[in-house]
C-alpha atoms as a PDB file:
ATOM      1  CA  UNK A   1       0.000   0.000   0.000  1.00  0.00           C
ATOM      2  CA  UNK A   2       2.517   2.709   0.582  1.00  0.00           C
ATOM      3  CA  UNK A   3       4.334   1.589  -2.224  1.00  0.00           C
ATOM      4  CA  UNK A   4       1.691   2.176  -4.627  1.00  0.00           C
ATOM      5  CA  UNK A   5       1.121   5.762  -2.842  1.00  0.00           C
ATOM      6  CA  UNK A   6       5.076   6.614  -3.114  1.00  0.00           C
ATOM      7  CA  UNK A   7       4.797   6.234  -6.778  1.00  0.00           C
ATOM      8  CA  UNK A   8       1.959   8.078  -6.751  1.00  0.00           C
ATOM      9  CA  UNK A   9       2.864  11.028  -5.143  1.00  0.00           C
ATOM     10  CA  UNK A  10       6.811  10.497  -6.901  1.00  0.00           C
ATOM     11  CA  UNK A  11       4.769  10.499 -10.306  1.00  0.00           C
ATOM     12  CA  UNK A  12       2.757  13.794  -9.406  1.00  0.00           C
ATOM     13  CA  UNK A  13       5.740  15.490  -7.703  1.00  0.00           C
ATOM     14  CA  UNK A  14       7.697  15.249 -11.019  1.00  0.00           C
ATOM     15  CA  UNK A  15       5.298  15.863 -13.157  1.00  0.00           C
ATOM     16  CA  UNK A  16       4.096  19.050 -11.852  1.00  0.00           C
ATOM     17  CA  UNK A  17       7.847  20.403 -10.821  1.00  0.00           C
ATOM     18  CA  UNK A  18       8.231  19.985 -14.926  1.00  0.00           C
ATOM     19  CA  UNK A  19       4.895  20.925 -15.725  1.00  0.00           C
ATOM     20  CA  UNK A  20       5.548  24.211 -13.723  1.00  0.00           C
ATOM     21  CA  UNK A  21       9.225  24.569 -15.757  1.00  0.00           C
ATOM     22  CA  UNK A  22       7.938  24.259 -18.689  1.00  0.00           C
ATOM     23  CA  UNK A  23       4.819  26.669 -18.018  1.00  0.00           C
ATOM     24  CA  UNK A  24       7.418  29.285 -16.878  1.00  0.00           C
ATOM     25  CA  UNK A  25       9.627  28.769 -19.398  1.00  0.00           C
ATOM     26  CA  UNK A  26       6.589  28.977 -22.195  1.00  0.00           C
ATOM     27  CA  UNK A  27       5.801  32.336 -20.190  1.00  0.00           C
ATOM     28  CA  UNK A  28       9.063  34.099 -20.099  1.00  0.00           C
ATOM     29  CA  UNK A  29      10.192  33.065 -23.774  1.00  0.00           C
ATOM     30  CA  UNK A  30       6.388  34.343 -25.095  1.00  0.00           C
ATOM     31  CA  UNK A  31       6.580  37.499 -23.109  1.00  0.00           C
ATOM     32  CA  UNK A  32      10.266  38.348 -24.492  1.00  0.00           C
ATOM     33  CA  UNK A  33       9.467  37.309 -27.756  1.00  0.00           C
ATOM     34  CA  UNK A  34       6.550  39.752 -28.060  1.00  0.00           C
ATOM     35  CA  UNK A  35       8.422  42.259 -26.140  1.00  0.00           C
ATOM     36  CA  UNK A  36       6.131  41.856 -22.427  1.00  0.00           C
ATOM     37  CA  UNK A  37       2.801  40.151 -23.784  1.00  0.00           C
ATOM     38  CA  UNK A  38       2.654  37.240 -24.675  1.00  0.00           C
ATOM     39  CA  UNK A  39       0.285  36.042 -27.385  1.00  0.00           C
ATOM     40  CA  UNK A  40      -1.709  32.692 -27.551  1.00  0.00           C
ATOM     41  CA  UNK A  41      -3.955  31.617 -30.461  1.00  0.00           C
ATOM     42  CA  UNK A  42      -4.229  34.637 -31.656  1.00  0.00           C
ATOM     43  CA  UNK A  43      -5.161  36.589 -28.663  1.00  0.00           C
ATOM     44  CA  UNK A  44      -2.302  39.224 -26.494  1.00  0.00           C
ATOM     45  CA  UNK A  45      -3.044  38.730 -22.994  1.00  0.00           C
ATOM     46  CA  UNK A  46      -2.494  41.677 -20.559  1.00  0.00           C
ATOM     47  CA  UNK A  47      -2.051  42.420 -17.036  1.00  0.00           C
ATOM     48  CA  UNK A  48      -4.309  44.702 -15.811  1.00  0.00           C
ATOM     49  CA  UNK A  49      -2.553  46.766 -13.020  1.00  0.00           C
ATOM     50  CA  UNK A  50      -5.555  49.435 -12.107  1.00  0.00           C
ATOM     51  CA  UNK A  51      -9.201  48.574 -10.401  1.00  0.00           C
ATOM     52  CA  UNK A  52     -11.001  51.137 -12.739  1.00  0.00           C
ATOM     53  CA  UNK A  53     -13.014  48.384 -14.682  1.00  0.00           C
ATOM     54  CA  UNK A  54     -13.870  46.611 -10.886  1.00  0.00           C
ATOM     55  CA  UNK A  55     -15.831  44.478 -10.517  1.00  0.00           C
ATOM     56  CA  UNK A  56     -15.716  43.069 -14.067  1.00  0.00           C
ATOM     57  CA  UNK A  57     -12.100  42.728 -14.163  1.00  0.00           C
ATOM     58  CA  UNK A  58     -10.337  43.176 -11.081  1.00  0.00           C
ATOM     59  CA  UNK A  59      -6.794  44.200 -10.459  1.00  0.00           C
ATOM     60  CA  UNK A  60      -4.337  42.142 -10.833  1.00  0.00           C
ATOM     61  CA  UNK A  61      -5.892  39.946 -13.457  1.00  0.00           C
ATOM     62  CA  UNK A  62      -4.608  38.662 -16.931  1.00  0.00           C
ATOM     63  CA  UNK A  63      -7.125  39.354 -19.830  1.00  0.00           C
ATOM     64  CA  UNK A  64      -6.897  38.319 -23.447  1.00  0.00           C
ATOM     65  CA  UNK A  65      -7.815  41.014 -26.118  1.00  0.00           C
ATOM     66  CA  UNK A  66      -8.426  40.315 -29.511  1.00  0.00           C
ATOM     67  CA  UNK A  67      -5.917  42.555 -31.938  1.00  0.00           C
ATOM     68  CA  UNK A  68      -8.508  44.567 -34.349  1.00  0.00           C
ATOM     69  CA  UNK A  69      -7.772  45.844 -38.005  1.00  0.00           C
ATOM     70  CA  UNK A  70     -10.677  48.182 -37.695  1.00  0.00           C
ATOM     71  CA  UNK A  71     -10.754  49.850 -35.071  1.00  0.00           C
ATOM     72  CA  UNK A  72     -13.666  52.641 -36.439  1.00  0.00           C
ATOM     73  CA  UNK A  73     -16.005  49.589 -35.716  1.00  0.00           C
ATOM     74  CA  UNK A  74     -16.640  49.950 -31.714  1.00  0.00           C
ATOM     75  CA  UNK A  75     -19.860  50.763 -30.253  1.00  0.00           C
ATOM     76  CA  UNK A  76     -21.098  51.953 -27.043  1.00  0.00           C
ATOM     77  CA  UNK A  77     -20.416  49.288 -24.159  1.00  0.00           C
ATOM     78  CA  UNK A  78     -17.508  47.607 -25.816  1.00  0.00           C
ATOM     79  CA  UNK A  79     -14.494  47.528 -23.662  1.00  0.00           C
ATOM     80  CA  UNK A  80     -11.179  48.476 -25.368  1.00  0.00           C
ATOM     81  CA  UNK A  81      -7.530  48.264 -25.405  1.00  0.00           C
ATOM     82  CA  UNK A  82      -6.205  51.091 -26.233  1.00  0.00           C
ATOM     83  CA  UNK A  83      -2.383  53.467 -25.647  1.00  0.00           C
ATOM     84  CA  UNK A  84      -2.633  56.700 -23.818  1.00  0.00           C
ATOM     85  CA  UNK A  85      -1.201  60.250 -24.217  1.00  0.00           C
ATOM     86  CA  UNK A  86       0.978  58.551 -21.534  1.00  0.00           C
ATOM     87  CA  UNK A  87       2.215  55.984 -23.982  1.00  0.00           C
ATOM     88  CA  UNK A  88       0.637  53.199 -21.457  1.00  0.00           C
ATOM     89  CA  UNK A  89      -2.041  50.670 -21.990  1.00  0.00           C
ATOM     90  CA  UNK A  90      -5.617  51.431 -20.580  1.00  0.00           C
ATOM     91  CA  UNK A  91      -8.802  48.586 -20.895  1.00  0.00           C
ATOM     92  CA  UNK A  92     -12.156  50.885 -20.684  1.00  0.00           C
ATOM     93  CA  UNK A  93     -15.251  50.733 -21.666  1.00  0.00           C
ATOM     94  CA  UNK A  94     -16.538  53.126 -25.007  1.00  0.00           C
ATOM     95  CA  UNK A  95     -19.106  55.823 -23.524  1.00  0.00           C
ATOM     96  CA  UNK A  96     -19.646  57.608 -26.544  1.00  0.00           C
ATOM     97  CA  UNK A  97     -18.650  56.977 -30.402  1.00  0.00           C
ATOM     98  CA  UNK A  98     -17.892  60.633 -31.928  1.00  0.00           C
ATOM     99  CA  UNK A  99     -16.738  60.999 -35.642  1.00  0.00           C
ATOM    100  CA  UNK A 100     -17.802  57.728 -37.116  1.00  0.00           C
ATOM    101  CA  UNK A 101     -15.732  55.349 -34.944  1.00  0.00           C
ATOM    102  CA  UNK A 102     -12.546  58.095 -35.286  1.00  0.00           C
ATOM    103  CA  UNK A 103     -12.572  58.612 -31.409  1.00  0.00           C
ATOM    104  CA  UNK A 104     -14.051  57.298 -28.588  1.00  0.00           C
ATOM    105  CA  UNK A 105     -14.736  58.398 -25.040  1.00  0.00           C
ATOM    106  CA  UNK A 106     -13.919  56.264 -22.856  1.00  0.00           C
ATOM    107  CA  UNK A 107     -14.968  55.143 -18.580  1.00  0.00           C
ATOM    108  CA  UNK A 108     -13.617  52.972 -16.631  1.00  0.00           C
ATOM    109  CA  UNK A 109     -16.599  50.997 -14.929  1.00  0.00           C
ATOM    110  CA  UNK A 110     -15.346  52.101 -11.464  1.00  0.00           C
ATOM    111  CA  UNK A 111     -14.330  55.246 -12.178  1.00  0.00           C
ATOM    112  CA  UNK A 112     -17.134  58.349 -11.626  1.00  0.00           C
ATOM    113  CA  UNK A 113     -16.087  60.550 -14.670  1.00  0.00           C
ATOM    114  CA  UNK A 114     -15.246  59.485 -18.248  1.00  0.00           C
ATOM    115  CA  UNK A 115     -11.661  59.514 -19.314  1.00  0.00           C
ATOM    116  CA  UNK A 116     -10.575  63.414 -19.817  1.00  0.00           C
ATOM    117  CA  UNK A 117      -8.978  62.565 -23.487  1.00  0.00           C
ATOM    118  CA  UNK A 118     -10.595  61.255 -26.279  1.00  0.00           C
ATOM    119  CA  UNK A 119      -9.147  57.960 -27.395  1.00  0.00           C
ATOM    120  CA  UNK A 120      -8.450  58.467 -31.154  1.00  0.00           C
ATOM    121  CA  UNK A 121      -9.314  55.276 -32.953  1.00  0.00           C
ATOM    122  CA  UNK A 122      -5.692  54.670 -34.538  1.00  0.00           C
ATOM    123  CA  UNK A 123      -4.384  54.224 -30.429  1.00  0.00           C
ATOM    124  CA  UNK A 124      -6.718  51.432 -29.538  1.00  0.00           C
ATOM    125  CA  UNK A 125      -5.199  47.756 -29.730  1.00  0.00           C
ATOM    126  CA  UNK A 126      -7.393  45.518 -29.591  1.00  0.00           C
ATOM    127  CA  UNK A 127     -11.436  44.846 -27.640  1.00  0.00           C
ATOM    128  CA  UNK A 128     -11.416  42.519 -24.711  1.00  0.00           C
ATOM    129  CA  UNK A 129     -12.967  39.153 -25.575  1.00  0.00           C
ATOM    130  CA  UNK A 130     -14.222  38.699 -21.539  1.00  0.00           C
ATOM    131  CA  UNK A 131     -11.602  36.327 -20.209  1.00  0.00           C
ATOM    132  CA  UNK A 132     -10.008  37.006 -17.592  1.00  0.00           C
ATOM    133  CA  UNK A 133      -8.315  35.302 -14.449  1.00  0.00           C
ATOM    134  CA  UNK A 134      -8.106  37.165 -11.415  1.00  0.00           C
ATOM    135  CA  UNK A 135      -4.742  37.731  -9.730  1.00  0.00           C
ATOM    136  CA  UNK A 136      -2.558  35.855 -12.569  1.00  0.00           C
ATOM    137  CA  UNK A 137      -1.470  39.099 -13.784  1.00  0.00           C
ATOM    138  CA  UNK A 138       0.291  39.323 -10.137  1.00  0.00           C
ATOM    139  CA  UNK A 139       2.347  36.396 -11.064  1.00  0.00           C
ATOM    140  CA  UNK A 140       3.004  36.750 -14.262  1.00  0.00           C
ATOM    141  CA  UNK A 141       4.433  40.405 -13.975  1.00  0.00           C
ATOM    142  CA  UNK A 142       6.910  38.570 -11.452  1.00  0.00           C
ATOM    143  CA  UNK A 143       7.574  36.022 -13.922  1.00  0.00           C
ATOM    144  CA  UNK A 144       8.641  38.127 -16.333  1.00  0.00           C
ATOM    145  CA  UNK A 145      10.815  39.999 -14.185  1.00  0.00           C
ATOM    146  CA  UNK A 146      14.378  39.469 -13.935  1.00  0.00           C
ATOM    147  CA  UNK A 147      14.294  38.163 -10.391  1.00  0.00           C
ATOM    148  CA  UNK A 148      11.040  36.059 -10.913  1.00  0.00           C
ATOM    149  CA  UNK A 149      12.308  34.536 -14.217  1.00  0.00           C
ATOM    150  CA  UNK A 150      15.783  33.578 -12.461  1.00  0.00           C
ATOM    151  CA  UNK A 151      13.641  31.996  -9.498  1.00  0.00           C
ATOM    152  CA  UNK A 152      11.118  30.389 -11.398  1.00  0.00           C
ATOM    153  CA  UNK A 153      13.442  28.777 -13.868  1.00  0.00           C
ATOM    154  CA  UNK A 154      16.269  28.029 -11.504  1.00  0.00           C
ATOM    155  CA  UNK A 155      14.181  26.656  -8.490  1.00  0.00           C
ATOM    156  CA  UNK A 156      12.069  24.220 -10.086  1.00  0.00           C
ATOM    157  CA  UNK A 157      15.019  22.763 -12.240  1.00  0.00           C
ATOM    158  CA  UNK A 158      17.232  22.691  -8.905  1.00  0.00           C
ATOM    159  CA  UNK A 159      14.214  20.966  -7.112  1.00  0.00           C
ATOM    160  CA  UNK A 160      13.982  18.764 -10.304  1.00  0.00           C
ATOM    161  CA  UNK A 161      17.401  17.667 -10.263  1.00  0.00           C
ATOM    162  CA  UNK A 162      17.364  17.228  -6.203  1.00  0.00           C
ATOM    163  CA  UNK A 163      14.160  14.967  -6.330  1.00  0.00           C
ATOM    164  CA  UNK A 164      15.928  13.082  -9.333  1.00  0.00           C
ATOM    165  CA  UNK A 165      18.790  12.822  -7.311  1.00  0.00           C
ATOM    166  CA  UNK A 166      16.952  11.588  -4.011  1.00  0.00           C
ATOM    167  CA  UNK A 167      14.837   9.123  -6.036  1.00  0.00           C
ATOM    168  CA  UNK A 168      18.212   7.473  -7.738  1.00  0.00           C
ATOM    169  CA  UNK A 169      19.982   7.268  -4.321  1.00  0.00           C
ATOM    170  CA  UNK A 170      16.205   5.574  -2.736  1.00  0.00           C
ATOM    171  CA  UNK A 171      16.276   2.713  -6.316  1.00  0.00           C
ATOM    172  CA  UNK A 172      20.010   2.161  -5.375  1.00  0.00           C
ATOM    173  CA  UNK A 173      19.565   1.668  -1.563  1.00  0.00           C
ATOM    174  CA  UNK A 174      16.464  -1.004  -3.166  1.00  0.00           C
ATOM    175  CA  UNK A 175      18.706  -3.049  -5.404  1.00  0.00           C
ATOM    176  CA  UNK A 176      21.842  -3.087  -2.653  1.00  0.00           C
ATOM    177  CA  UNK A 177      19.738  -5.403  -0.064  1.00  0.00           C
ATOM    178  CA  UNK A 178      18.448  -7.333  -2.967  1.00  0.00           C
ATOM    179  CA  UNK A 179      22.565  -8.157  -4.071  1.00  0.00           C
ATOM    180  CA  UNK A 180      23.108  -8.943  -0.383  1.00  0.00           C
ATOM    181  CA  UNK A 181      20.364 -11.475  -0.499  1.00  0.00           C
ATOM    182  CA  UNK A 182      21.753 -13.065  -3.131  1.00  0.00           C
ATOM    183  CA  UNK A 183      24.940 -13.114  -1.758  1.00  0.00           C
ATOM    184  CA  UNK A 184      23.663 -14.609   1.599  1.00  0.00           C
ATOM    185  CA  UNK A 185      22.182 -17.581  -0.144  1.00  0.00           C
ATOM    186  CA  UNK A 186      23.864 -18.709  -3.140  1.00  0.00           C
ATOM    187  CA  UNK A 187      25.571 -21.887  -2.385  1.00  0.00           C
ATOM    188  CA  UNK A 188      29.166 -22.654  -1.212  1.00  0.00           C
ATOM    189  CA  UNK A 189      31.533 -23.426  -3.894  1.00  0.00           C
ATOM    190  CA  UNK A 190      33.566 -26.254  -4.098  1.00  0.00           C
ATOM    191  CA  UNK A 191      36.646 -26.966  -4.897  1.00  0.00           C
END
């Protein structure tokens, strides 16, 4: 019985210390590749660092946004990706379409007042698709940072490597007993 639950838990142990190497390396080589965001089938995900679109999308979550080649077509109640005067990224909701789709104002669904610039349609990125998962965006701006990619590529491969190591030294402690056995009760030779 607790052999079958030592493999068990050795099987899950090693498969989820390389699972979570190879989902950290997938993250960090993604996110240099497309210089901070990575992209997956299609769609960027972003971090949202602000709480102005609470409760819909809280702070601290990831979001996928799908890229848009016409970005004249948004209507009221869409929520957009789009650049600031400030050159950063802001995910709001359109308030009002002015000019045909050339600029937008734009809320956030927490915040009282609309946004106090226009967002001119040639800035926006992309229109949220509504996923989202709370609080990955926490862990994947540390991933992406130099001292969370060091740590989360180093650790698990060190703990990988240890648990390797500690499950050789176990199978050889196993087969040493077995040789003394054998020693023990193979017949006397004659001469």
């Amino acid at each position: 019985m607790w052999r079958v639950t030592g493999k068990v838990i050795s099987g899950f142990t090693t498969t989820l210390l390389f699972a979570l190497l190879v989902v950290t390396l997938f993250a960090v080589i993604s996110s240099q590749a497309a210089e901070g965001e990575p992209n997956v089938f299609g769609y960027e995900l972003k971090t949202v660092l602000s709480g102005s679109m609470e409760p819909e999308i809280q702070t601290g979550s990831m979001i996928a946004i799908q890229s848009t080649e016409h970005p004249t077509q948004f209507e009221q109640g869409d929520v957009i990706t789009f650049t600031n005067a400030d050159d950063n990224l802001v995910t709001h909701r359109v308030h009002e379409v002015e000019n045909d789709g050339q600029q937008y104002i734009t809320k956030g669904d927490n915040n009282n007042s609309t946004d106090s610039e226009p967002v001119l349609a040639e800035n926006i990125v992309g229109e949220y698709t509504g996923w989202t998962v709370p609080f990955l965006g926490y862990a994947f701006v540390f991933a992406t940072s130099e001292q969370g990619a060091v740590l989360l590529l180093i650790l698990p491969g060190v703990l990988l490597l240890a648990y390797s190591a500690f499950t050789i030294g176990r199978a050889l402690r196993q087969i040493e007993p077995s040789e003394k056995k054998e020693e023990t009760v193979s017949p006397p030779r004659q001469e």
